[in-house]
Protein backbone atom coordinates (compact mmCIF):
# COMPACT_ATOMS: atom_id res chain seq x y z
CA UNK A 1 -34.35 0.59 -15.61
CA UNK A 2 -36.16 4.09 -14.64
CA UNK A 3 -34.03 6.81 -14.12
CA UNK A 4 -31.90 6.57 -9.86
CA UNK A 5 -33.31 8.89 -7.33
CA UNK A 6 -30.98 10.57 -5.45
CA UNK A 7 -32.29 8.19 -2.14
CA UNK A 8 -32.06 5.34 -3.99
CA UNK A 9 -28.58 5.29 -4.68
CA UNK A 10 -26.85 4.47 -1.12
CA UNK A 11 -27.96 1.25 0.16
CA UNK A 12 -26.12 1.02 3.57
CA UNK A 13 -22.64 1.83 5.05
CA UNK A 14 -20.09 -0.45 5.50
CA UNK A 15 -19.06 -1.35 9.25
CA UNK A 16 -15.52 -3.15 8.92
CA UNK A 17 -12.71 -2.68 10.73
CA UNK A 18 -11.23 -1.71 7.08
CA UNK A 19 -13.48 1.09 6.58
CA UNK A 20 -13.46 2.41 10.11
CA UNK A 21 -9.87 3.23 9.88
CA UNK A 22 -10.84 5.38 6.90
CA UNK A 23 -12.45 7.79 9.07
CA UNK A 24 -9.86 9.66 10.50
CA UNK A 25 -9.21 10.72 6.82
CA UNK A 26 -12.53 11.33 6.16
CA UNK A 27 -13.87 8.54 3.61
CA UNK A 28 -16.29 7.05 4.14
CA UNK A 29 -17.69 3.27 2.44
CA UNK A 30 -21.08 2.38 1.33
CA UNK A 31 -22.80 -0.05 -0.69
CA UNK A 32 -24.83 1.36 -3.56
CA UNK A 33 -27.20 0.53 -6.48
CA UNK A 34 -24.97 -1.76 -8.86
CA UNK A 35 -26.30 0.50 -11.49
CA UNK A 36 -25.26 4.15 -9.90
CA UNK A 37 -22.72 6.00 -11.58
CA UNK A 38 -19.65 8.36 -9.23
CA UNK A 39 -21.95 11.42 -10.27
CA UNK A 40 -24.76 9.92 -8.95
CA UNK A 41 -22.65 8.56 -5.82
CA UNK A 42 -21.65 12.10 -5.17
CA UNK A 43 -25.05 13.49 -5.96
CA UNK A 44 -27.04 11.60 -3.53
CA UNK A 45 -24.19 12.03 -0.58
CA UNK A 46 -23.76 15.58 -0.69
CA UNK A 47 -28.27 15.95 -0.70
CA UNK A 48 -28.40 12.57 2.30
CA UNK A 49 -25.67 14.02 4.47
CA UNK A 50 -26.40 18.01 5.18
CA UNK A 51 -22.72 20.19 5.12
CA UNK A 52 -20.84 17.34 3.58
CA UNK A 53 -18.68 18.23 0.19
CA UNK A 54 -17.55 15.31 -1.86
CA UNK A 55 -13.96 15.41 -3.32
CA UNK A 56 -13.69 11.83 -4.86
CA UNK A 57 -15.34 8.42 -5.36
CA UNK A 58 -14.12 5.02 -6.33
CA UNK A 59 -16.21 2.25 -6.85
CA UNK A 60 -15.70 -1.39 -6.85
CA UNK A 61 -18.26 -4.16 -8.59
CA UNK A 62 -18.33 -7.15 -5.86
CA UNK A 63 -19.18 -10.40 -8.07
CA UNK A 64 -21.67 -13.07 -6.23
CA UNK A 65 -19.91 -15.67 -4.36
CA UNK A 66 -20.37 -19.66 -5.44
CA UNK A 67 -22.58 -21.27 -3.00
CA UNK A 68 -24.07 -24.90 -3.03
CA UNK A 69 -26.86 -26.43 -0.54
CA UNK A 70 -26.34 -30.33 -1.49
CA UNK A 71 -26.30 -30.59 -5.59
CA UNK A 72 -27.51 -27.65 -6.21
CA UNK A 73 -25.41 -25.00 -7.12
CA UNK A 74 -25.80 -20.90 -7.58
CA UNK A 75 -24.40 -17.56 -6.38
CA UNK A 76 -25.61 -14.46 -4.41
CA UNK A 77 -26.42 -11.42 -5.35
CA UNK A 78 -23.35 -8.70 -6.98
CA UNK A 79 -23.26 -5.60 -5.18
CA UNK A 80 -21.12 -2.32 -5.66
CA UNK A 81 -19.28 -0.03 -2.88
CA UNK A 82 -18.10 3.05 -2.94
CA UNK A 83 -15.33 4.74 -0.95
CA UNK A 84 -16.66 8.66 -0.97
CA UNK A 85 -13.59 11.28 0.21
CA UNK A 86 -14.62 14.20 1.49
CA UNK A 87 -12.63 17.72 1.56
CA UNK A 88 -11.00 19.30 4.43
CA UNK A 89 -13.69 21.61 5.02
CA UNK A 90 -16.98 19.47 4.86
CA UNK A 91 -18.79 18.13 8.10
CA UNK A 92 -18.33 14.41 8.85
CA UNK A 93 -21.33 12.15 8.27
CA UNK A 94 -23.39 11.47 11.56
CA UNK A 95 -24.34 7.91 10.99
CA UNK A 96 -20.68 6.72 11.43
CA UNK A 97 -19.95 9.11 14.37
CA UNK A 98 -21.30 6.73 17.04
CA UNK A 99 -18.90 3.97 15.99
């Protein structure tokens, strides 16, 4: 696999109730490239998002759910999230601030 640019790493943010409760402490969810490491994570947030300062990142591996259409059986596609924290002092992201 060639090497993640920064802009390829998040996919798109996560709109559940779940995650919108998150945002009064200021983390934030995404879903990323299954391949992107937390540096990378961190990386590409802090360069997407202008002001924003990164203090942690977990990630969770999502595996494909079983699905069948008569006898024929197979599973969708794995993805990856990431819950990014940001410190007291960074600006909030703007795509979320409408919600």
């Amino acid at each position: 696999m060639a090497a993640l640019e920064y802009y390829d790493v998040i996919l798109k943010p996560v709109i559940t109730e779940k995650s919108m409760n998150g945002l009064a402490t200021k983390e934030y969810t995404f879903y990323v490239h299954p391949e992107a490491n937390k540096a990378q994570i961190k990386e590409a947030v802090e360069k997407m998002f202008e002001g924003t300062k990164v203090k942690k990142v977990n990630t969770m591996n999502i595996p494909g759910k079983k699905k069948r259409r008569g006898m024929t059986v197979g599973r969708t596609a794995k993805r990856k999230k990431a819950m990014v924290r940001l410190t007291e002092d960074s600006k909030e992201i703007e795509v979320f601030s409408g919600l």
